[in-house]
Protein backbone atom coordinates (compact mmCIF):
# COMPACT_ATOMS: atom_id res chain seq x y z
CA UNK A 1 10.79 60.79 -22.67
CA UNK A 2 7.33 61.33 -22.44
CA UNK A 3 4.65 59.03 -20.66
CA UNK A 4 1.99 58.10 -23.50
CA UNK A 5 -1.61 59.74 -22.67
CA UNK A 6 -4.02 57.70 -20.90
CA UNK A 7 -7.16 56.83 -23.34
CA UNK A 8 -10.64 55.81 -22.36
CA UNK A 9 -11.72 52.43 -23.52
CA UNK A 10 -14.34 52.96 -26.57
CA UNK A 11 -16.84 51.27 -24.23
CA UNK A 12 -16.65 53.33 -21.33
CA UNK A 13 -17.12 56.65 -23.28
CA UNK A 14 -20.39 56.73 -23.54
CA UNK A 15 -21.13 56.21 -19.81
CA UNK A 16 -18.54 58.50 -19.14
CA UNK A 17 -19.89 61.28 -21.10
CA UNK A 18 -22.97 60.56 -19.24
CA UNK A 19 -21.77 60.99 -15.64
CA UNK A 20 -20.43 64.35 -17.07
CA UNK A 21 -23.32 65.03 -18.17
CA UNK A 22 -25.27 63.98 -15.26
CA UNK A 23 -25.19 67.40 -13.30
CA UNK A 24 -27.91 68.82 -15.80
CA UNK A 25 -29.90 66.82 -13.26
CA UNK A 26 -29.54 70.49 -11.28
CA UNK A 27 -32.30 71.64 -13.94
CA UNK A 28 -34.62 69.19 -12.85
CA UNK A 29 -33.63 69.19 -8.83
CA UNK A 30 -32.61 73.00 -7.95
CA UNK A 31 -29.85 72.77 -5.47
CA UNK A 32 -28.91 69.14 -5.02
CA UNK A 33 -28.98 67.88 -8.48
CA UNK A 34 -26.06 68.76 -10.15
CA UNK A 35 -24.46 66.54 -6.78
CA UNK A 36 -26.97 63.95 -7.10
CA UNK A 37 -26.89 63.62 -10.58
CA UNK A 38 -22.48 62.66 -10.98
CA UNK A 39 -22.91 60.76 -7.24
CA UNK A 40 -25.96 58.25 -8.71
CA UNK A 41 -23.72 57.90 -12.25
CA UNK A 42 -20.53 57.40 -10.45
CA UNK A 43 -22.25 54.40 -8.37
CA UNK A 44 -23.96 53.11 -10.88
CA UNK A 45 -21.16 52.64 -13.24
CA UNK A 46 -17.90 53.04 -10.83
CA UNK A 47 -17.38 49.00 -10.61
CA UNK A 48 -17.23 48.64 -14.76
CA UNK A 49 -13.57 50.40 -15.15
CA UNK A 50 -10.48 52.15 -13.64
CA UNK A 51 -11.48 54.65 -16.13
CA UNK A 52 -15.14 55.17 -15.13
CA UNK A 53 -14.42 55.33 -11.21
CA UNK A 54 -11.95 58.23 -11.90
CA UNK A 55 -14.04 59.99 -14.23
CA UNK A 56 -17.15 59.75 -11.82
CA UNK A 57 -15.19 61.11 -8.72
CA UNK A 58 -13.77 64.15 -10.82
CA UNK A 59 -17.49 65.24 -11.88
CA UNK A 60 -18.36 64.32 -8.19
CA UNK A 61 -15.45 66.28 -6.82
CA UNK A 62 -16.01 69.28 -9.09
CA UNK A 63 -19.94 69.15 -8.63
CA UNK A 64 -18.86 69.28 -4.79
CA UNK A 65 -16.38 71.98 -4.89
CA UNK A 66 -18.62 74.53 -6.46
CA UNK A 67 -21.83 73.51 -4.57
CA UNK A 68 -19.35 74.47 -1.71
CA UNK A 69 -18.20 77.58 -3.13
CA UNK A 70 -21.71 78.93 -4.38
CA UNK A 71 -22.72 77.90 0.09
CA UNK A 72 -20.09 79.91 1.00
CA UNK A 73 -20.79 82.99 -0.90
CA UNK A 74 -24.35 82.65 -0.55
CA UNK A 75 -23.99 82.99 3.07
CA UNK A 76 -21.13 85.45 3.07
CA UNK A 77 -23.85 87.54 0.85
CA UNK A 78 -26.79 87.04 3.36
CA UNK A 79 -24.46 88.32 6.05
CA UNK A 80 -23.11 91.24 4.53
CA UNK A 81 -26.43 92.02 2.89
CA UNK A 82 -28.21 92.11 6.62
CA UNK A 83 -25.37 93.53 8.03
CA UNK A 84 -25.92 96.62 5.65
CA UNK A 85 -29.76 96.59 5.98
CA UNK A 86 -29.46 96.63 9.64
CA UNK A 87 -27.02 99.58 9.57
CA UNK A 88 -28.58 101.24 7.40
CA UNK A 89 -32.12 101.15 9.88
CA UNK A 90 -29.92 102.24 12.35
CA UNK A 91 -28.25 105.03 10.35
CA UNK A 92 -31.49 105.98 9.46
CA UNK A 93 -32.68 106.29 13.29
CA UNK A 94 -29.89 108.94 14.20
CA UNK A 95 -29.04 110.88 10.59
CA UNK A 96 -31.51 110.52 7.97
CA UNK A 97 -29.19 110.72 5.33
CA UNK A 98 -26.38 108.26 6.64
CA UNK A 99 -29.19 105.30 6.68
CA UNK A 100 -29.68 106.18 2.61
CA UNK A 101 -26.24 106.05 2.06
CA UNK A 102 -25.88 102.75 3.56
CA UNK A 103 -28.92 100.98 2.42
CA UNK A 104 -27.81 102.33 -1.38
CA UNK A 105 -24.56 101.01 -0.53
CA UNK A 106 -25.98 97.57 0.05
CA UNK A 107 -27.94 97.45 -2.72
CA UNK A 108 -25.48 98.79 -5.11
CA UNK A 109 -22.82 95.70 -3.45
CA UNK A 110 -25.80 93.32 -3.73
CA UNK A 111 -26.14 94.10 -7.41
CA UNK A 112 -22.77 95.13 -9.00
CA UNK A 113 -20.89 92.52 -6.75
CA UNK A 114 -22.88 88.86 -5.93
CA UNK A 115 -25.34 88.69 -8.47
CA UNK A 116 -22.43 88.58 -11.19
CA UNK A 117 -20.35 86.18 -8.77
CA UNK A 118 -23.25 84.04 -8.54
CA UNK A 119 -23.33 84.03 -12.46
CA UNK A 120 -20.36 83.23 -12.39
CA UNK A 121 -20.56 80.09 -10.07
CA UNK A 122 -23.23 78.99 -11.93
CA UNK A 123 -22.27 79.40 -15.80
CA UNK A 124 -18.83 78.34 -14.97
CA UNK A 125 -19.30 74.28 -14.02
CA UNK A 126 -21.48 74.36 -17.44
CA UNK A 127 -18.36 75.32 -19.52
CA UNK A 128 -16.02 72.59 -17.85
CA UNK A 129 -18.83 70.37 -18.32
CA UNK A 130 -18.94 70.81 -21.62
CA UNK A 131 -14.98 70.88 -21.78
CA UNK A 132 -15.04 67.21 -20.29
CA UNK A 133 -17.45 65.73 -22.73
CA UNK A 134 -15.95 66.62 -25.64
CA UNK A 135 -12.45 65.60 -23.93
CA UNK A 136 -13.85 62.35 -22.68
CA UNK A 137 -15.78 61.62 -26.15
CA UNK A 138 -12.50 61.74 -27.77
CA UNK A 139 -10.92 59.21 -25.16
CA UNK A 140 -9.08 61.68 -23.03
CA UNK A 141 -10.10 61.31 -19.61
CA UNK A 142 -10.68 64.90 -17.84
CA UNK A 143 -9.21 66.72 -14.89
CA UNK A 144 -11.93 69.25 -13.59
CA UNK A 145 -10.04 72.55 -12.60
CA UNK A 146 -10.73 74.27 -9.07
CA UNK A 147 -11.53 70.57 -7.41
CA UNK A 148 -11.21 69.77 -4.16
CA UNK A 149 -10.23 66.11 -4.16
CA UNK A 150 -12.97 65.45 -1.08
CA UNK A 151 -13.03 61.89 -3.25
CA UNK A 152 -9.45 60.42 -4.15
């Protein structure tokens, strides 16, 4: 036997669409935003509902996560990407044509390789954003994918 669905009160939907919707406050604040945005919903309208609570600390969680991620390859980027530059300048010192090689190497990583990850890391929250407003406008309270649960 199955366990019937949980459903978000007709009430609550409309502030929980808007602490989905509250990381578009990333467009306005670059950066800290899309995390500011869900935290200053989920406090403002946590204490209403069960419902609300949970729904603010998945946006929060999910918000978190890939602010986390997009830190992690940002930096793993800015390593690599001096790491290359800085062989390549030494390449360059001893064989001329070893220190193009490597500084087209970096490039060529740079471009083919973390610009389209970034994309992805950025266009990818949008989607499941979108995903748990039209869940949550329906009543269906939303489970973000790829969370960590830093909030339980």
């Amino acid at each position: 036997m199955s366990r019937p669905l949980p459903v978000i009160p007709e009430p609550d939907r409309t502030p929980a669409i808007i602490t989905h919707l509250s990381p578009l406050a990333g467009l306005l604040l670059p950066t800290l935003g899309n995390v500011l945005g869900p935290l200053v919903a989920w406090l403002a309208f946590r204490d209403r509902s069960g419902a609300l609570d949970e729904q603010g600390k998945e946006a929060l969680n999910f918000q978190l996560s890939f602010w986390l991620y997009g830190l992690v390859v940002g930096v793993l980027a800015f390593v690599l990407f001096s790491a290359g530059l800085i062989g390549g300048a030494v390449g360059a010192a001893g064989t001329p044509d070893l220190g193009a090689l490597a500084f087209l190497g970096t490039f060529g990583a740079f471009f083919l390789f973390f610009l389209p990850v970034m994309a992805v890391l950025g266009l990818v929250p949008f989607v499941f954003m979108i995903v748990a407003v039209v869940r949550v406008s329906a009543g269906q309270p939303y489970r973000y994918p790829l969370s960590i649960r830093f909030l339980r």
